[in-house]
N, C-alpha and C. Protein backbone atom coordinates (compact mmCIF):
# COMPACT_ATOMS: atom_id res chain seq x y z
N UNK A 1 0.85 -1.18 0.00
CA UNK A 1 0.00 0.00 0.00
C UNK A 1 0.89 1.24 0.00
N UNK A 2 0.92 2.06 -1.04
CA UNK A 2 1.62 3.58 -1.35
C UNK A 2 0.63 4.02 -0.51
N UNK A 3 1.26 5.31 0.30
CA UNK A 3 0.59 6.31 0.91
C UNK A 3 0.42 7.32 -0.52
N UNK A 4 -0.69 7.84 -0.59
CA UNK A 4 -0.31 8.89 -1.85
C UNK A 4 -0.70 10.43 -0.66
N UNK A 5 -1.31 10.49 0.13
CA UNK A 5 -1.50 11.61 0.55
C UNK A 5 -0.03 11.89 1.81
N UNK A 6 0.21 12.77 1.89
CA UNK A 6 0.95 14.08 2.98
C UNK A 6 0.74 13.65 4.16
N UNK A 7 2.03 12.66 4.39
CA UNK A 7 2.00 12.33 5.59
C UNK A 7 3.76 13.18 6.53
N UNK A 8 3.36 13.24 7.99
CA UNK A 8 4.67 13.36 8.56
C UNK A 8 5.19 12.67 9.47
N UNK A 9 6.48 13.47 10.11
CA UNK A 9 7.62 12.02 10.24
C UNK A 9 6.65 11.63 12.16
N UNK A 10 6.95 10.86 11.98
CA UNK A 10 5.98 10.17 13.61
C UNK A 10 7.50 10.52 14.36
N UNK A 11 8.72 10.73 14.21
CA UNK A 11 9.66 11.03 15.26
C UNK A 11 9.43 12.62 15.25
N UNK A 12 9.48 12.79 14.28
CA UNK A 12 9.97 14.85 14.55
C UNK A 12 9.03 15.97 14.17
N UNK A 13 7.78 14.94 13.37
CA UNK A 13 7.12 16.11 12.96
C UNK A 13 6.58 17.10 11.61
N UNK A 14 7.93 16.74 11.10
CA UNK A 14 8.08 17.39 9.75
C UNK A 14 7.28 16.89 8.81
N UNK A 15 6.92 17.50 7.74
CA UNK A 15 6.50 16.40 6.61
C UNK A 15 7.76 15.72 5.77
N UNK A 16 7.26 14.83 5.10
CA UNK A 16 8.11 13.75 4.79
C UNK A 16 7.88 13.79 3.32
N UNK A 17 9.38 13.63 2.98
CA UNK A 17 9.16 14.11 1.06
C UNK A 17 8.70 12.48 0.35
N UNK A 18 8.67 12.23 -0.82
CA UNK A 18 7.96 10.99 -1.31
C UNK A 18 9.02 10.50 -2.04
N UNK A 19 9.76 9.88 -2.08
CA UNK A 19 10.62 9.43 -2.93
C UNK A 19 10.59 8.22 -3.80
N UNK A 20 10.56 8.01 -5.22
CA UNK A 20 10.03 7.18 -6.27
C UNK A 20 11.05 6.36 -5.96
N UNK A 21 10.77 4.87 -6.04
CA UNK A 21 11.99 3.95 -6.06
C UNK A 21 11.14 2.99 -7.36
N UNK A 22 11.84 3.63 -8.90
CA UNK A 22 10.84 3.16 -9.98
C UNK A 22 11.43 1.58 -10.53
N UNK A 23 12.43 1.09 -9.79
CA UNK A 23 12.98 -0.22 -9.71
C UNK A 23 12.00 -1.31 -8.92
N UNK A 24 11.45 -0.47 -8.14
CA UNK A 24 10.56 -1.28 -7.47
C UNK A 24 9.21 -1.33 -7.20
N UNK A 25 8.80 0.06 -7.88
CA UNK A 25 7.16 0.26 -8.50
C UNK A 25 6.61 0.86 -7.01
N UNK A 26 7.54 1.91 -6.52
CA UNK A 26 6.32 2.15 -4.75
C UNK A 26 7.63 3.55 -4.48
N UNK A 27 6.78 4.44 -3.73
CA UNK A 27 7.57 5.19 -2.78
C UNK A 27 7.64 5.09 -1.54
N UNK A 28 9.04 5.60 -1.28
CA UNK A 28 9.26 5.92 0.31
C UNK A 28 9.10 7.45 0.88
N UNK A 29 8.47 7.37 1.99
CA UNK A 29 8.53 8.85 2.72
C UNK A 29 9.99 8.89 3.80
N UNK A 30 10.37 10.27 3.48
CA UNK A 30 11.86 10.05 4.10
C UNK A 30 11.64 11.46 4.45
N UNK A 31 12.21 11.82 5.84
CA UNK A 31 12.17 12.83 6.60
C UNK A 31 13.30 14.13 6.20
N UNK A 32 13.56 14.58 5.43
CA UNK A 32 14.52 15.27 4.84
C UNK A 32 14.56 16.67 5.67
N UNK A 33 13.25 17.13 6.01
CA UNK A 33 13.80 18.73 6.54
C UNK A 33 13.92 18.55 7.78
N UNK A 34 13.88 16.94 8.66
CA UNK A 34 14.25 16.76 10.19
C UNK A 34 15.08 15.65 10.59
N UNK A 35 14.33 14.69 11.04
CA UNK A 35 15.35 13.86 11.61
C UNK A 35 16.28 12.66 10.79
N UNK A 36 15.58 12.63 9.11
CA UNK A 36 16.12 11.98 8.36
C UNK A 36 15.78 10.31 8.58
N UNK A 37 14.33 10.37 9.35
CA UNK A 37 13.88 8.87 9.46
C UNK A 37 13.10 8.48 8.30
N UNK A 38 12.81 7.07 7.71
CA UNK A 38 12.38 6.72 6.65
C UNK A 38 11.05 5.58 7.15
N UNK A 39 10.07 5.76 6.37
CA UNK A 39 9.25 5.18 6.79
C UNK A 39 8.84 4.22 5.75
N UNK A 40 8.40 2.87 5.77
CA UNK A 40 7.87 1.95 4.26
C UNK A 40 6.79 1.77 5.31
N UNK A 41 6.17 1.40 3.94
CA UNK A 41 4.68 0.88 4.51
C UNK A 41 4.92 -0.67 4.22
N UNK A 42 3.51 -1.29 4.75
CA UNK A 42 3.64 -2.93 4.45
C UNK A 42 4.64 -3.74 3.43
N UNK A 43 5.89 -4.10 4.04
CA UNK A 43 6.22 -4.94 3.22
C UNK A 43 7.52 -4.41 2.08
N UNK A 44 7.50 -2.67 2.23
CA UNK A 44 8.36 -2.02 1.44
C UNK A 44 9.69 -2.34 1.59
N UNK A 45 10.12 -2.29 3.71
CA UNK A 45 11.44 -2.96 3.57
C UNK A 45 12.11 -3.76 3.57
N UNK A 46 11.41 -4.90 3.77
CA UNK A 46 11.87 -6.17 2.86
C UNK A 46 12.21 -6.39 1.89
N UNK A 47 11.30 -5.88 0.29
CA UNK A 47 11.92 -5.60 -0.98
C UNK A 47 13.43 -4.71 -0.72
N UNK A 48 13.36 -3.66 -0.17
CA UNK A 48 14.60 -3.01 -0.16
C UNK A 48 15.67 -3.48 0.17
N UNK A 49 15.42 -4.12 1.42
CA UNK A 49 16.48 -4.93 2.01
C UNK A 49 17.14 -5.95 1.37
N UNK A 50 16.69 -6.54 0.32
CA UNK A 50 16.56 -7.60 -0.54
C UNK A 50 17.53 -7.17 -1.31
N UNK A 51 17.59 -5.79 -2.21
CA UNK A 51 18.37 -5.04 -3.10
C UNK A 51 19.46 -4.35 -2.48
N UNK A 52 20.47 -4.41 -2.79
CA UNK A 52 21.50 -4.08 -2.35
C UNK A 52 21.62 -2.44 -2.92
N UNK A 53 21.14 -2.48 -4.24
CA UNK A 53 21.31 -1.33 -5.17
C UNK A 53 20.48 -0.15 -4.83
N UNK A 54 19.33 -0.97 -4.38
CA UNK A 54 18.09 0.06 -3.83
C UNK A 54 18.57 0.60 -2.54
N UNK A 55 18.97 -0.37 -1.90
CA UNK A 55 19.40 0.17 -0.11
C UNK A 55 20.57 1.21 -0.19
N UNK A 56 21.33 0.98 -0.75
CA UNK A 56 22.60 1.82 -1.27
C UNK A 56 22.32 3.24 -1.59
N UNK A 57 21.46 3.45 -2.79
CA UNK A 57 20.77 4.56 -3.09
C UNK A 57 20.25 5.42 -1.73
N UNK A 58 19.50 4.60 -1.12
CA UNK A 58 18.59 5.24 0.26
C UNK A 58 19.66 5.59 1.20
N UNK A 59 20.74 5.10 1.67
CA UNK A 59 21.46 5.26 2.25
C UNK A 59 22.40 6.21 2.24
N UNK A 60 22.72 6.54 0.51
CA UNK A 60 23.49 7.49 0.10
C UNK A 60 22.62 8.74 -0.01
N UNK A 61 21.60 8.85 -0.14
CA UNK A 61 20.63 9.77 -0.11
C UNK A 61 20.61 10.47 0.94
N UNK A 62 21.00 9.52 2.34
CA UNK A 62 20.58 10.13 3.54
C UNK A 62 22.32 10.52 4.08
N UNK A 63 23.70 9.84 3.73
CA UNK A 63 24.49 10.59 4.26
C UNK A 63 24.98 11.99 3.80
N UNK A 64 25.86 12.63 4.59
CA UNK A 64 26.33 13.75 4.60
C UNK A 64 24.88 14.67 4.82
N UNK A 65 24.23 14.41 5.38
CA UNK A 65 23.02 15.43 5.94
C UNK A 65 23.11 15.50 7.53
N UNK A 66 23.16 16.68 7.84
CA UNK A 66 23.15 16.91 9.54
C UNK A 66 21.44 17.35 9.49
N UNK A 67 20.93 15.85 9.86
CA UNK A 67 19.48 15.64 10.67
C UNK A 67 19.47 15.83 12.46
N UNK A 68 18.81 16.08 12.45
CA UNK A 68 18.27 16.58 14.40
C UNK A 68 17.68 15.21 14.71
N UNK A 69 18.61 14.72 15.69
CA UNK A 69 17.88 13.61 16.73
C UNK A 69 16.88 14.18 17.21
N UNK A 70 15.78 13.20 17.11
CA UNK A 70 14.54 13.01 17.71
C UNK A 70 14.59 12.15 18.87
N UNK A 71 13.45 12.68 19.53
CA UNK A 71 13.78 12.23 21.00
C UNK A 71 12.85 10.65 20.84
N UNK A 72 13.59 9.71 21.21
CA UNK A 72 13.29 8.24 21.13
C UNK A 72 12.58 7.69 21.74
N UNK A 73 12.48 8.07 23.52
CA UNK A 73 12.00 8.06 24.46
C UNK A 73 9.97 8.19 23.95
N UNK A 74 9.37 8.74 23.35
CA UNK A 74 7.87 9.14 23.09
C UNK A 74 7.48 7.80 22.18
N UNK A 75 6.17 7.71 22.33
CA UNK A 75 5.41 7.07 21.50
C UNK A 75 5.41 8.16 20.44
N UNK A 76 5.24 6.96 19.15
CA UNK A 76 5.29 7.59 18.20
C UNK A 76 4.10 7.13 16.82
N UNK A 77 3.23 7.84 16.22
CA UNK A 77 2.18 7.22 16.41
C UNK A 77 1.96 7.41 14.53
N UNK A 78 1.94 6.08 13.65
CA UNK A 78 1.76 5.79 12.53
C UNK A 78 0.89 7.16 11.86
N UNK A 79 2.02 7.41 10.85
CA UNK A 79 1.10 8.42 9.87
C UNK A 79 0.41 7.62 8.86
N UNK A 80 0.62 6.73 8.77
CA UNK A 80 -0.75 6.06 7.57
C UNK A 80 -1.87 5.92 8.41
N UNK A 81 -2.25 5.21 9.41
CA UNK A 81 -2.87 4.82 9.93
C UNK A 81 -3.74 5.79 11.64
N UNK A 82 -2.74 6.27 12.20
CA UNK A 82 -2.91 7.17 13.04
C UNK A 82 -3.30 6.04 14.49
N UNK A 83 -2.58 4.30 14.23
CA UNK A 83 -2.34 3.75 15.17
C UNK A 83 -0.56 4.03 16.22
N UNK A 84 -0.56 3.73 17.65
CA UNK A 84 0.46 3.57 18.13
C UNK A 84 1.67 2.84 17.59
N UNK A 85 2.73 3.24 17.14
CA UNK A 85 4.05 2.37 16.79
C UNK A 85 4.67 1.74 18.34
N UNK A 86 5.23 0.19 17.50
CA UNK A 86 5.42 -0.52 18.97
C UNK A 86 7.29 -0.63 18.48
N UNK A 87 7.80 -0.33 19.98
CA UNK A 87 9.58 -1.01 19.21
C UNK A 87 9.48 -1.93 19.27
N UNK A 88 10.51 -2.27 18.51
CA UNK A 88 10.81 -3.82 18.27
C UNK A 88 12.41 -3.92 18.38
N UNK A 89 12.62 -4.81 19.32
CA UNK A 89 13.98 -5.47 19.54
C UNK A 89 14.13 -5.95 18.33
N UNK A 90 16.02 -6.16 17.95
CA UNK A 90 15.70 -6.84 16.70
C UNK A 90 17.86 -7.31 17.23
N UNK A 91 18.42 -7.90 16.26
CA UNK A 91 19.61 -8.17 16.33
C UNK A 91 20.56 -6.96 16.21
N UNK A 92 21.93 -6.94 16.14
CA UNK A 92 22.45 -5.63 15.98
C UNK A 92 21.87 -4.54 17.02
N UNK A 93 20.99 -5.04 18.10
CA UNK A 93 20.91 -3.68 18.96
C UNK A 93 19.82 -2.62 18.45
N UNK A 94 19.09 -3.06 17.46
CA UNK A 94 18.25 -2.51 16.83
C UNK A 94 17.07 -2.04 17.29
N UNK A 95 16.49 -0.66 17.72
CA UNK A 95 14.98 -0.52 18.22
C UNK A 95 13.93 0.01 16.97
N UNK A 96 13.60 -0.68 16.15
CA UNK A 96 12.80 -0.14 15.14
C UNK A 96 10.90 0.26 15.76
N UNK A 97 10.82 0.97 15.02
CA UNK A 97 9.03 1.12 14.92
C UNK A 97 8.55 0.25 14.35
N UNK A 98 7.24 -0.27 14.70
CA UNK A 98 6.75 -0.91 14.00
C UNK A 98 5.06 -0.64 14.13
N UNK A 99 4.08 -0.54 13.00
CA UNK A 99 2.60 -0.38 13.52
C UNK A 99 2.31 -1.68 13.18
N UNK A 100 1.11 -2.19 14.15
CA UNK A 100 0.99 -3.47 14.04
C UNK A 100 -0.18 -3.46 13.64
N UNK A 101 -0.72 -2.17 13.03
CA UNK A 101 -2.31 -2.41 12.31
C UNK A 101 -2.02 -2.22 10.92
N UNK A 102 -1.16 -1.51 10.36
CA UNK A 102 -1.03 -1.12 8.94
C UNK A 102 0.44 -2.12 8.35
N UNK A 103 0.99 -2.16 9.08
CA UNK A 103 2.01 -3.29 8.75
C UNK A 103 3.50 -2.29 8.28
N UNK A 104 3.09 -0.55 9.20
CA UNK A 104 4.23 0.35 8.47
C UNK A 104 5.60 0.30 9.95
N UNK A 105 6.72 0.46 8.67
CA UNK A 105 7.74 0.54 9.73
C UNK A 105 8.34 1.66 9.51
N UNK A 106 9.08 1.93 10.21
CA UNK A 106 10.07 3.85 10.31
C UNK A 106 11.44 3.48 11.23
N UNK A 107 12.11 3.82 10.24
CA UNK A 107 13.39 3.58 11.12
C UNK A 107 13.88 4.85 10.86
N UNK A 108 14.97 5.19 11.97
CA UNK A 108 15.30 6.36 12.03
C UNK A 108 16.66 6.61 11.12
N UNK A 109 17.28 7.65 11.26
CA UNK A 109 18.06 7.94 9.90
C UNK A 109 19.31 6.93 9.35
N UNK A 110 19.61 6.47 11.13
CA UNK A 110 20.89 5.32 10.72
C UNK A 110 20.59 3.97 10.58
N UNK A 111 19.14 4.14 11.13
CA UNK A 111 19.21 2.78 10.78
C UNK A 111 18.91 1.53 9.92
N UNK A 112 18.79 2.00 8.63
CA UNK A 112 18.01 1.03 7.40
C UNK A 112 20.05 0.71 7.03
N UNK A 113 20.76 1.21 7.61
CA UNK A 113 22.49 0.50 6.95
C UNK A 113 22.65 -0.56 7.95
N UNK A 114 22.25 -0.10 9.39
CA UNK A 114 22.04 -1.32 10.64
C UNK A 114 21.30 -2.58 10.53
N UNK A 115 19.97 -2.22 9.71
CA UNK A 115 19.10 -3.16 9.49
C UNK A 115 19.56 -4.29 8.58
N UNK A 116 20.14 -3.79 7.12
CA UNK A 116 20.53 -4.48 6.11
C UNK A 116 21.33 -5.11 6.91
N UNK A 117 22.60 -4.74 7.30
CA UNK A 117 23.89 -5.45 8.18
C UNK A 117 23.58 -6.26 9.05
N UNK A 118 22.01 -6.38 9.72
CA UNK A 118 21.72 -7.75 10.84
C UNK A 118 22.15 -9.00 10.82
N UNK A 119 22.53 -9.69 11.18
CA UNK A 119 22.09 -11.39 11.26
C UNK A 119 22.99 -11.73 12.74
């Protein structure tokens, strides 16, 4: 599921620009004028994760940008859906978002290079 309407970032606030990934037929919302967190909806980062070429792109997209930490500590509450995001422990030390009604995840700016790198 593409969000097509104007959503913002559930860490900081901002709105979140739309970015075409036409390799893979869907966009991502990525936090560009704040904290530089990226959000997929159902299922988006798995395909990504999958592509090395795609993750690379996203990743390079997001370094050399001085983004503002968002404070981690708050609930943070799904812009597709406008349900609670739950963390999720994960390997690598990882605390991702996760909504458990829309199936959207948001990781924050460093961590979709952490994510790929798990096992």
């Amino acid at each position: 599921m593409n969000t097509i309407k104007t959503i913002y970032c559930p860490a900081c606030g901002n709105k979140m620009l739309k970015v075409n990934i036409p390799d893979v037929g869907f966009t991502i919302d990525i936090c560009t004028e704040g904290c530089g967190g990226i959000l997929f909806d159902n299922r988006e980062l798995e395909i990504v994760c999958k592509s090395d070429e795609i993750s690379e792109k996203i990743i390079k997209y997001l370094e050399n940008n001085s983004f503002k930490c968002p404070d981690t500590t708050q609930v943070r509450i799904c812009p597709v859906c406008s349900t609670n995001m739950v963390k999720t422990g994960g390997a690598a030390g990882l605390e991702i978002d996760v909504c458990n009604s829309c199936g959207a995840v948001f990781l924050d700016s460093n961590e979709l290079k952490k994510f790929k790198n798990r096992k």
